[in-house]
PDB file of N, CA and C in Angstrom:
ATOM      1  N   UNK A   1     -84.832 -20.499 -43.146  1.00  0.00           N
ATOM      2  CA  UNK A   1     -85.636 -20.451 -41.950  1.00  0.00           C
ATOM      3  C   UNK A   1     -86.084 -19.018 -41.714  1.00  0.00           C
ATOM      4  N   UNK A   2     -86.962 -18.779 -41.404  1.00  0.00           N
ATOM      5  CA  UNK A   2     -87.920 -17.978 -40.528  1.00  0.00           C
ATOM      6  C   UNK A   2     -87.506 -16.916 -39.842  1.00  0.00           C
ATOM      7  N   UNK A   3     -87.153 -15.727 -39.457  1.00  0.00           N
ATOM      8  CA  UNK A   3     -86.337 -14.952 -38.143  1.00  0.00           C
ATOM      9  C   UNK A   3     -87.566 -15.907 -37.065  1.00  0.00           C
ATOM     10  N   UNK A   4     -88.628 -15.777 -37.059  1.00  0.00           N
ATOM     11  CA  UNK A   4     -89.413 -16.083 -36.053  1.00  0.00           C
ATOM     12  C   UNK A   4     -88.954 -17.417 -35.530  1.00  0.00           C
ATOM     13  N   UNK A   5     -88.951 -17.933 -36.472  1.00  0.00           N
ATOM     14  CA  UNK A   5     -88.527 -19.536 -35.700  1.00  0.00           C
ATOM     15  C   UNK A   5     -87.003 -19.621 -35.352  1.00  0.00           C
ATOM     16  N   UNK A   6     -86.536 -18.497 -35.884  1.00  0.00           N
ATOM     17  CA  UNK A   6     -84.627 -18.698 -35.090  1.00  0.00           C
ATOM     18  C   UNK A   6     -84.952 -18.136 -33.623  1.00  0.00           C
ATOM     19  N   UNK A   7     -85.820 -17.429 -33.887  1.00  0.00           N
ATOM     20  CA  UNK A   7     -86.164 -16.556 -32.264  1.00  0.00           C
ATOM     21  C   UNK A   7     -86.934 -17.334 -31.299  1.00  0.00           C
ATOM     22  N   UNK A   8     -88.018 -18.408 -31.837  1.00  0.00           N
ATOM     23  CA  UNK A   8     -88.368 -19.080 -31.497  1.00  0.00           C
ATOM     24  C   UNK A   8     -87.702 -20.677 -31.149  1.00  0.00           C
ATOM     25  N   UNK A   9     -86.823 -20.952 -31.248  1.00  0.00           N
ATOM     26  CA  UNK A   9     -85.729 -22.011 -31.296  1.00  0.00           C
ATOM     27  C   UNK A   9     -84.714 -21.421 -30.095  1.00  0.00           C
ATOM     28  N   UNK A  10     -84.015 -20.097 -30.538  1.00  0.00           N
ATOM     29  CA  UNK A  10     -83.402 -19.486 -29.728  1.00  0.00           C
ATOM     30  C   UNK A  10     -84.053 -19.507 -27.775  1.00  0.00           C
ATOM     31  N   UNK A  11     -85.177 -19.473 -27.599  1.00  0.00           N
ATOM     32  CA  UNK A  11     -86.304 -19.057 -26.540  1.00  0.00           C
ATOM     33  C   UNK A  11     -86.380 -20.399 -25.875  1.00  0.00           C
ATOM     34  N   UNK A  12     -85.959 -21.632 -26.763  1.00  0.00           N
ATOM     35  CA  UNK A  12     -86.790 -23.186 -26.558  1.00  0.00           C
ATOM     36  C   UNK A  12     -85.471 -23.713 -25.965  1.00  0.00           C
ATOM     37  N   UNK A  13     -84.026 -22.783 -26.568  1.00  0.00           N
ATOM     38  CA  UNK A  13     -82.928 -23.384 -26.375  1.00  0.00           C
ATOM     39  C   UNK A  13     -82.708 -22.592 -24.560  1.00  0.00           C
ATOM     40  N   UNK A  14     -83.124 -21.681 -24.215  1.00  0.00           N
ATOM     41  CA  UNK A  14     -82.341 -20.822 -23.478  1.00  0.00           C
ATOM     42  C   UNK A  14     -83.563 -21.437 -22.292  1.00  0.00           C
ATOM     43  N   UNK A  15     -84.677 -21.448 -22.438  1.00  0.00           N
ATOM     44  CA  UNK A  15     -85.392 -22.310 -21.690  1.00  0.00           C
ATOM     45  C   UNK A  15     -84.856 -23.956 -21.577  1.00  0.00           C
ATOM     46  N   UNK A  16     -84.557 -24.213 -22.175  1.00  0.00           N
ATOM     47  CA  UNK A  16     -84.075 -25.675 -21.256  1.00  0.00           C
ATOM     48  C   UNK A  16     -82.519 -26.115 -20.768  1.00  0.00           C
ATOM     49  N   UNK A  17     -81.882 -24.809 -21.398  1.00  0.00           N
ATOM     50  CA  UNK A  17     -80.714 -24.405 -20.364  1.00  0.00           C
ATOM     51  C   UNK A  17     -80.759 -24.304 -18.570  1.00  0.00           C
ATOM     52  N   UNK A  18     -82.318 -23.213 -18.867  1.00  0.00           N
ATOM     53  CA  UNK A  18     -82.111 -22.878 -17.209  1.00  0.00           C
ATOM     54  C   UNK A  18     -82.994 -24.110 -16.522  1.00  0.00           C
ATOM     55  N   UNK A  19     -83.943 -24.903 -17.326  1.00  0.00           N
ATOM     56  CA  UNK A  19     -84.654 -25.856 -16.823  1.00  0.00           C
ATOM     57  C   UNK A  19     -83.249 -27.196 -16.084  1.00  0.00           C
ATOM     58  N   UNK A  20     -82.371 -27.270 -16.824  1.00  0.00           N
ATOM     59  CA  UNK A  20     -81.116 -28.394 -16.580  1.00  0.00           C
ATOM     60  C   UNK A  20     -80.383 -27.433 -15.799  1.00  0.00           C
ATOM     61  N   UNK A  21     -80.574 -26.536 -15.418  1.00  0.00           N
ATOM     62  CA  UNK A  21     -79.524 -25.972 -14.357  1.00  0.00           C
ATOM     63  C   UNK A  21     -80.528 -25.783 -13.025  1.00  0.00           C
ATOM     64  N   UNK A  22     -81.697 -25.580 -13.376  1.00  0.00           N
ATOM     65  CA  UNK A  22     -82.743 -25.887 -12.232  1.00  0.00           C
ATOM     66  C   UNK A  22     -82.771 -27.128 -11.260  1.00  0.00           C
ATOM     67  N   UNK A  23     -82.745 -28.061 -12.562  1.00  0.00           N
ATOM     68  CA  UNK A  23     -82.715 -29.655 -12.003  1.00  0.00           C
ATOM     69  C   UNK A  23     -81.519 -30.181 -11.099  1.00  0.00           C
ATOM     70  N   UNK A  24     -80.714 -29.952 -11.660  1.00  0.00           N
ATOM     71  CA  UNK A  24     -79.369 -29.559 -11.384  1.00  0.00           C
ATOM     72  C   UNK A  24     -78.800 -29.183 -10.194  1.00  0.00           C
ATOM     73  N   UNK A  25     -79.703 -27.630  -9.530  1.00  0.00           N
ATOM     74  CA  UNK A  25     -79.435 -27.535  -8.156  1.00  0.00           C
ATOM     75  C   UNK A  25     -80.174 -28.026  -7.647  1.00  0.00           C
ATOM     76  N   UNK A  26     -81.341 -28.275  -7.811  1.00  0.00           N
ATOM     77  CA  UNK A  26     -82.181 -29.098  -6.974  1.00  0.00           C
ATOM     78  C   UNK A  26     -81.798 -30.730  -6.665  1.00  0.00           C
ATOM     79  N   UNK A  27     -81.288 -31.195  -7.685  1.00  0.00           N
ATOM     80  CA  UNK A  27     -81.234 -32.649  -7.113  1.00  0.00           C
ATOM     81  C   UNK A  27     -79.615 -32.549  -6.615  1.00  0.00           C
ATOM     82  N   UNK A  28     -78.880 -31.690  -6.904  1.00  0.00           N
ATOM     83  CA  UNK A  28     -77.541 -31.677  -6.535  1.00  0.00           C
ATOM     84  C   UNK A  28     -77.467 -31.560  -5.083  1.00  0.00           C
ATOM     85  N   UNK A  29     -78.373 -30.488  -4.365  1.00  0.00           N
ATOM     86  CA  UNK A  29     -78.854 -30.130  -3.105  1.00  0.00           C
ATOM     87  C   UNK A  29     -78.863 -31.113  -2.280  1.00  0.00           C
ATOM     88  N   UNK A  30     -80.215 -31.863  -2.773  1.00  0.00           N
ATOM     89  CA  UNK A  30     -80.801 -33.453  -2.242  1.00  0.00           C
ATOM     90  C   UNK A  30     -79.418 -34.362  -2.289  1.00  0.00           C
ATOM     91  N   UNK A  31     -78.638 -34.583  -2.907  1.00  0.00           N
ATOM     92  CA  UNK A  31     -77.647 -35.689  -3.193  1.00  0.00           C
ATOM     93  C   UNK A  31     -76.959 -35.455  -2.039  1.00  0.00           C
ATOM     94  N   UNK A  32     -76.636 -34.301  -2.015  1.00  0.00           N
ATOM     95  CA  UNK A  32     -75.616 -33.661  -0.979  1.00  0.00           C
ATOM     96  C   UNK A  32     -76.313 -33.837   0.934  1.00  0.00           C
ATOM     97  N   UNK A  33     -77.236 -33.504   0.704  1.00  0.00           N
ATOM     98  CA  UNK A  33     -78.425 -33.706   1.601  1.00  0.00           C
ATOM     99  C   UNK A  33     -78.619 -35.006   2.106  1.00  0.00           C
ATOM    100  N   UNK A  34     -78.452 -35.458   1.352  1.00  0.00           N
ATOM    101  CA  UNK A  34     -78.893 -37.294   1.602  1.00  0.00           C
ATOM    102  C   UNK A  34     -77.517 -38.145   2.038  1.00  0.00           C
ATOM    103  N   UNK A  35     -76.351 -37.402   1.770  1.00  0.00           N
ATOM    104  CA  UNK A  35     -75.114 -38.227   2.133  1.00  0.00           C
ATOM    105  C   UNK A  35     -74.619 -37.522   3.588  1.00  0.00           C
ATOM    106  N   UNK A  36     -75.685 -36.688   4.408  1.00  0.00           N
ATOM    107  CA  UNK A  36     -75.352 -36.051   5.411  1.00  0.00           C
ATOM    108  C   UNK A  36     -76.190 -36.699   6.405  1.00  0.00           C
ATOM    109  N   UNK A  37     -77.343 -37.124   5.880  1.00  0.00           N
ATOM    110  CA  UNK A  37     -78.581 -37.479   6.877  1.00  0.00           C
ATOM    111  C   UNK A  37     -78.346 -39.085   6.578  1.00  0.00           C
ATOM    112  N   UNK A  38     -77.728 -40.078   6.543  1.00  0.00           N
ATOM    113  CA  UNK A  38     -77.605 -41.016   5.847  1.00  0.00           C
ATOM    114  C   UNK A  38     -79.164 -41.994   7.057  1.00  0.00           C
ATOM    115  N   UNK A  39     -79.094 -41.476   8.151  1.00  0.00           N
ATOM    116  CA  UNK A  39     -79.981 -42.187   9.093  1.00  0.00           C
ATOM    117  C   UNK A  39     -81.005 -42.350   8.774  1.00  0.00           C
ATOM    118  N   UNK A  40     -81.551 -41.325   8.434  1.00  0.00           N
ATOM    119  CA  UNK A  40     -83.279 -41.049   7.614  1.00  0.00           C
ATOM    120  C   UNK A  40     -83.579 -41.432   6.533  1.00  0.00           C
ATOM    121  N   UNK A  41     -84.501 -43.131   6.681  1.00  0.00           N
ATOM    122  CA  UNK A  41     -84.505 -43.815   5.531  1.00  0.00           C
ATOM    123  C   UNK A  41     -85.348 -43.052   4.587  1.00  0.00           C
ATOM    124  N   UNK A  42     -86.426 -42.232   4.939  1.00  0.00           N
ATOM    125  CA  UNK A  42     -87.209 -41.498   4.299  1.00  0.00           C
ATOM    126  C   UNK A  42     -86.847 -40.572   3.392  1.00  0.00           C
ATOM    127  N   UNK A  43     -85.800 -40.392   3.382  1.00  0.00           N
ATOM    128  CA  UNK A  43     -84.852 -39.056   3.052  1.00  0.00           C
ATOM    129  C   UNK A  43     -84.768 -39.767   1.381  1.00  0.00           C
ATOM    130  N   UNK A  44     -84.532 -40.985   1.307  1.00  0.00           N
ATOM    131  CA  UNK A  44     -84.168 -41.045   0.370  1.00  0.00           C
ATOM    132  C   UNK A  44     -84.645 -41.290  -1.062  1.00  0.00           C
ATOM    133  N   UNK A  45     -86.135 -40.956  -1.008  1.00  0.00           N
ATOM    134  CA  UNK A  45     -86.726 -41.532  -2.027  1.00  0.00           C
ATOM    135  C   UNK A  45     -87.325 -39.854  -2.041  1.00  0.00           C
ATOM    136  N   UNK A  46     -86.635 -38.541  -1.423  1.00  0.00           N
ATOM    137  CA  UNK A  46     -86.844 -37.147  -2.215  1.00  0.00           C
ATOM    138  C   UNK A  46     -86.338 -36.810  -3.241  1.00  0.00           C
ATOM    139  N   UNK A  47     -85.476 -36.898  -3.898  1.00  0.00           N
ATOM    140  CA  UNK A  47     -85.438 -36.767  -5.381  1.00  0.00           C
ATOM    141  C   UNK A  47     -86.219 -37.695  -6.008  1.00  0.00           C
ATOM    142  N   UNK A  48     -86.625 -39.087  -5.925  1.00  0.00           N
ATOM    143  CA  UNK A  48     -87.723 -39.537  -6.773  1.00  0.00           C
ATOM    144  C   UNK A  48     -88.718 -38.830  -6.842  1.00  0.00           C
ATOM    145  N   UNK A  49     -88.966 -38.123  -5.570  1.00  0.00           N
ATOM    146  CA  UNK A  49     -90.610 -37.326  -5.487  1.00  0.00           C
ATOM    147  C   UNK A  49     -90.590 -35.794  -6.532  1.00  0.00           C
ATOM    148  N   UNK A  50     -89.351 -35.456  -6.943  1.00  0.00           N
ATOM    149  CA  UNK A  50     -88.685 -34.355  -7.554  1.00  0.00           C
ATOM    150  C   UNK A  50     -89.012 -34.762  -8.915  1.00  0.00           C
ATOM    151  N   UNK A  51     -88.382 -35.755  -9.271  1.00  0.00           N
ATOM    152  CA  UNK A  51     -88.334 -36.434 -10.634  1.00  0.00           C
ATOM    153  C   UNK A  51     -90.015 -36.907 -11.017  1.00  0.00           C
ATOM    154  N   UNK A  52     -90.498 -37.370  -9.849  1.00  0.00           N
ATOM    155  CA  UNK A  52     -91.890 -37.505 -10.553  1.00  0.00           C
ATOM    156  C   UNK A  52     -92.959 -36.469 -10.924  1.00  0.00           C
ATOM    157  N   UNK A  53     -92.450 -35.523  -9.904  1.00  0.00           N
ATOM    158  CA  UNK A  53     -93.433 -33.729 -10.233  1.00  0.00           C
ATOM    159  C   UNK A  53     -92.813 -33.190 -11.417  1.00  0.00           C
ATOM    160  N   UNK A  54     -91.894 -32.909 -11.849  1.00  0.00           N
ATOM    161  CA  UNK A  54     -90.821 -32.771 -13.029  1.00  0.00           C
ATOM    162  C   UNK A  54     -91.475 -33.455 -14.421  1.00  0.00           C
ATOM    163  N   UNK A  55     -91.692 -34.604 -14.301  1.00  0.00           N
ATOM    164  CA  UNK A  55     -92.145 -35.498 -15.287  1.00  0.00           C
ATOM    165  C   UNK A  55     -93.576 -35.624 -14.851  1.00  0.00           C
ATOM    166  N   UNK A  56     -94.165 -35.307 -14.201  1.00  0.00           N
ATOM    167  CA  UNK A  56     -95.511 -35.066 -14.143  1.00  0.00           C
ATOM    168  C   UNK A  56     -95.948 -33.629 -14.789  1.00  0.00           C
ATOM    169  N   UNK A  57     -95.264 -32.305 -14.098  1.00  0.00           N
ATOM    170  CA  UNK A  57     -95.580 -30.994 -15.194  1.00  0.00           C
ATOM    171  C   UNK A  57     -94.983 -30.852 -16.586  1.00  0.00           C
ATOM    172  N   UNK A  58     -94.138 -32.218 -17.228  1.00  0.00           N
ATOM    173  CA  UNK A  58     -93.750 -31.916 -18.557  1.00  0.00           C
ATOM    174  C   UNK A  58     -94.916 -32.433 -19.557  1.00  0.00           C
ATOM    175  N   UNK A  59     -95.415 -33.303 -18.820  1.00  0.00           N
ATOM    176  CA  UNK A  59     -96.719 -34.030 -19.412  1.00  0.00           C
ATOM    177  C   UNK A  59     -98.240 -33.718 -19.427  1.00  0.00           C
ATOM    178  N   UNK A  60     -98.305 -32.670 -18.412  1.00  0.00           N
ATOM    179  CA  UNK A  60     -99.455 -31.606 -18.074  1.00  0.00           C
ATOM    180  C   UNK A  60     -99.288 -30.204 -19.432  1.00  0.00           C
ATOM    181  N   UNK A  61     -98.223 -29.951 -18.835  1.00  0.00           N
ATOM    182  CA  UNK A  61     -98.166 -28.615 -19.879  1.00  0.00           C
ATOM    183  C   UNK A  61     -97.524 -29.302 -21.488  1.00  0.00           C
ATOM    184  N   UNK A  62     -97.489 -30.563 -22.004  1.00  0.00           N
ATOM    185  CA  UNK A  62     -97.571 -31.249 -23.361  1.00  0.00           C
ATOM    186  C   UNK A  62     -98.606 -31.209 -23.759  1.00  0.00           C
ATOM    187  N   UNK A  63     -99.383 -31.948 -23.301  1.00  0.00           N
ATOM    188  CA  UNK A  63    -100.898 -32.191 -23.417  1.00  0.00           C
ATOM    189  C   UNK A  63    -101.851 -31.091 -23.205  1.00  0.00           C
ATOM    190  N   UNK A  64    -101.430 -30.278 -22.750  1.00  0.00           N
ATOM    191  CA  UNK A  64    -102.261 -28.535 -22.692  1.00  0.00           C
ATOM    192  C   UNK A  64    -102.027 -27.968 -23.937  1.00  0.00           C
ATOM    193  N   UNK A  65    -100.609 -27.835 -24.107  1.00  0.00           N
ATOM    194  CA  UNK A  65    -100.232 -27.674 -25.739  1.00  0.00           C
ATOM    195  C   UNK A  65    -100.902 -28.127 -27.332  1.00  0.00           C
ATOM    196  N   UNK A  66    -100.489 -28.940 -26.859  1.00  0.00           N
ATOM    197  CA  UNK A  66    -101.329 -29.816 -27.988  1.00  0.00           C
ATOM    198  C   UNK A  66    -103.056 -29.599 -28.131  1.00  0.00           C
ATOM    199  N   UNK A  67    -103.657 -29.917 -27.081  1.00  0.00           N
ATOM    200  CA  UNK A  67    -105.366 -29.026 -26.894  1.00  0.00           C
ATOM    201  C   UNK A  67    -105.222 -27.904 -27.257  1.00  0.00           C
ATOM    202  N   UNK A  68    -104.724 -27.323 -27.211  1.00  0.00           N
ATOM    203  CA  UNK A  68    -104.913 -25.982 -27.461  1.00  0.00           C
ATOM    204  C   UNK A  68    -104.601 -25.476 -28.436  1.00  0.00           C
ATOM    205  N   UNK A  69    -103.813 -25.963 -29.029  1.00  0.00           N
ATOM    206  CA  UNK A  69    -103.091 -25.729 -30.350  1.00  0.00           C
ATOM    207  C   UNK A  69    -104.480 -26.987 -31.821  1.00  0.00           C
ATOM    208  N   UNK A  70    -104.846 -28.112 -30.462  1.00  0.00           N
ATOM    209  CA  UNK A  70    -105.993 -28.729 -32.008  1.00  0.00           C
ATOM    210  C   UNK A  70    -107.271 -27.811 -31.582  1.00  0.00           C
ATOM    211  N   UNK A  71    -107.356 -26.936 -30.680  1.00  0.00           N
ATOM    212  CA  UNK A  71    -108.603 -25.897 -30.508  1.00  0.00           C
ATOM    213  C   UNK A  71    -108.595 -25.044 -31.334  1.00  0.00           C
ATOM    214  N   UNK A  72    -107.205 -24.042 -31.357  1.00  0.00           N
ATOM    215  CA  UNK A  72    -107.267 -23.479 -32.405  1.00  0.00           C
ATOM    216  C   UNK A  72    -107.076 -23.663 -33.762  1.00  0.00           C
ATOM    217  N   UNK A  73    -106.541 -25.338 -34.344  1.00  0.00           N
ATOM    218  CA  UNK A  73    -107.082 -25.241 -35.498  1.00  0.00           C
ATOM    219  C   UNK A  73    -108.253 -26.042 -35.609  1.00  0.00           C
ATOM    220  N   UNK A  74    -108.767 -26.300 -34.694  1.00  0.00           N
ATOM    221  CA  UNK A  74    -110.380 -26.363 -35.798  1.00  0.00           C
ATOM    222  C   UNK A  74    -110.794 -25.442 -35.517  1.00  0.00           C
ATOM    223  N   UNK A  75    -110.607 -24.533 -34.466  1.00  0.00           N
ATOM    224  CA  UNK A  75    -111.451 -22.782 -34.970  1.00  0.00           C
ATOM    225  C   UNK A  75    -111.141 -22.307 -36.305  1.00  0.00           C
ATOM    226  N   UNK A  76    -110.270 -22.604 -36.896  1.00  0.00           N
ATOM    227  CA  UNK A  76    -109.980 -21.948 -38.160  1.00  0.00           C
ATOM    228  C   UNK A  76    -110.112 -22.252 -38.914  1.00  0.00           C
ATOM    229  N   UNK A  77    -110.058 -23.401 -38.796  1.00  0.00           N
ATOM    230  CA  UNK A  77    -111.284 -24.991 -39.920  1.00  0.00           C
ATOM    231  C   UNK A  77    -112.348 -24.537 -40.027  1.00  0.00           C
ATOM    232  N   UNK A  78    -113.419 -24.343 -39.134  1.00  0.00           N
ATOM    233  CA  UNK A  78    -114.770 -23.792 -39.059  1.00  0.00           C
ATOM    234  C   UNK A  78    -114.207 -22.634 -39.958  1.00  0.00           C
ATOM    235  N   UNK A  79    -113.436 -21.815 -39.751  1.00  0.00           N
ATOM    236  CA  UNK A  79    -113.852 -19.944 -40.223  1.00  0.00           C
ATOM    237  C   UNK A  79    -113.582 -20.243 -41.116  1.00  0.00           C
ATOM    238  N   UNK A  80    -112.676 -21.281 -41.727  1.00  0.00           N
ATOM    239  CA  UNK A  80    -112.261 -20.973 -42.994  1.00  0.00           C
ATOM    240  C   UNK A  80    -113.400 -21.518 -44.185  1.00  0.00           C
ATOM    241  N   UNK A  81    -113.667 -23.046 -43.422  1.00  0.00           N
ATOM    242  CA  UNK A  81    -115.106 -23.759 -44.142  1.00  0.00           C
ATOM    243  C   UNK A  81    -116.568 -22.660 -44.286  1.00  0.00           C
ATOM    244  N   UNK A  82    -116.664 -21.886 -42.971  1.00  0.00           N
ATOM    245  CA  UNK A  82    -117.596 -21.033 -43.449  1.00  0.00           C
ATOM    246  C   UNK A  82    -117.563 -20.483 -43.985  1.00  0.00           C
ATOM    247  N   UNK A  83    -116.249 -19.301 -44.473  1.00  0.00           N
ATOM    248  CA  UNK A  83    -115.628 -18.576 -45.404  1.00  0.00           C
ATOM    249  C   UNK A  83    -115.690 -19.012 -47.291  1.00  0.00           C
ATOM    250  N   UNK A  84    -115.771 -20.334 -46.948  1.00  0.00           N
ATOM    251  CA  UNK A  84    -115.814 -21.173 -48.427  1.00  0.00           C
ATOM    252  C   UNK A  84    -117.186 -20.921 -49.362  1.00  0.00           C
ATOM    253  N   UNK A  85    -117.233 -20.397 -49.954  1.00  0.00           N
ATOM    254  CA  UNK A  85    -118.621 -20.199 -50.711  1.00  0.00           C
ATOM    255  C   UNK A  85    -118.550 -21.240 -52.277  1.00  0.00           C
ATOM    256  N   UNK A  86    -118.758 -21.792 -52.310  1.00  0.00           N
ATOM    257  CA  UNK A  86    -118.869 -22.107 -53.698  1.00  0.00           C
ATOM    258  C   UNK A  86    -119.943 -22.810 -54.547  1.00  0.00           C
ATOM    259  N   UNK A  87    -120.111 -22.201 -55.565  1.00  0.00           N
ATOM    260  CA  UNK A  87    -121.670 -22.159 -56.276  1.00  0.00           C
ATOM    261  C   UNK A  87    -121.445 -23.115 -57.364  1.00  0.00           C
ATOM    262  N   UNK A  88    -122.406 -24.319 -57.191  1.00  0.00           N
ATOM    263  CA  UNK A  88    -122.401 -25.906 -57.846  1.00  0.00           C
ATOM    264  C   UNK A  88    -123.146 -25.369 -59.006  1.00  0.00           C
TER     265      UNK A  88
END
């Protein structure tokens, strides 16, 4: 393997460490939250609203990825096809 991609693996690992410790206090908060207010039926469908923004920006910034990543290779498709000379 790569140093880049151990560094890059390393970066992917340490990012979704703090992403599950994010989630983590946040819905831990709400849980805790919700067994205090037990009156407020409304109360209880805030971590669904958590979980759906959560899984709504994992699927925004996927799909940004991916565009952007098939943008830049057909930019390089083009440079490289124009780059191609060859005499029949």
């Amino acid at each position: 393997m790569k140093k880049t991609n151990i560094v890059k693996l390393i970066i992917w690992f340490i990012i979704g460490i703090l992403c599950y410790l994010l989630m983590e206090f946040i819905i831990g908060d709400n849980v805790t939250a919700l067994i205090k207010t037990e009156e407020k039926g409304n109360d209880r469908l805030f971590p669904f609203y958590w979980l759906m923004l959560i899984v709504g920006l994992i699927i925004v910034s996927t799909l940004s990825y991916v565009s952007w990543r098939k943008y830049k290779g057909e930019k390089d498709e083009k440079k490289n096809h124009d780059n191609d000379v060859t005499i029949d």
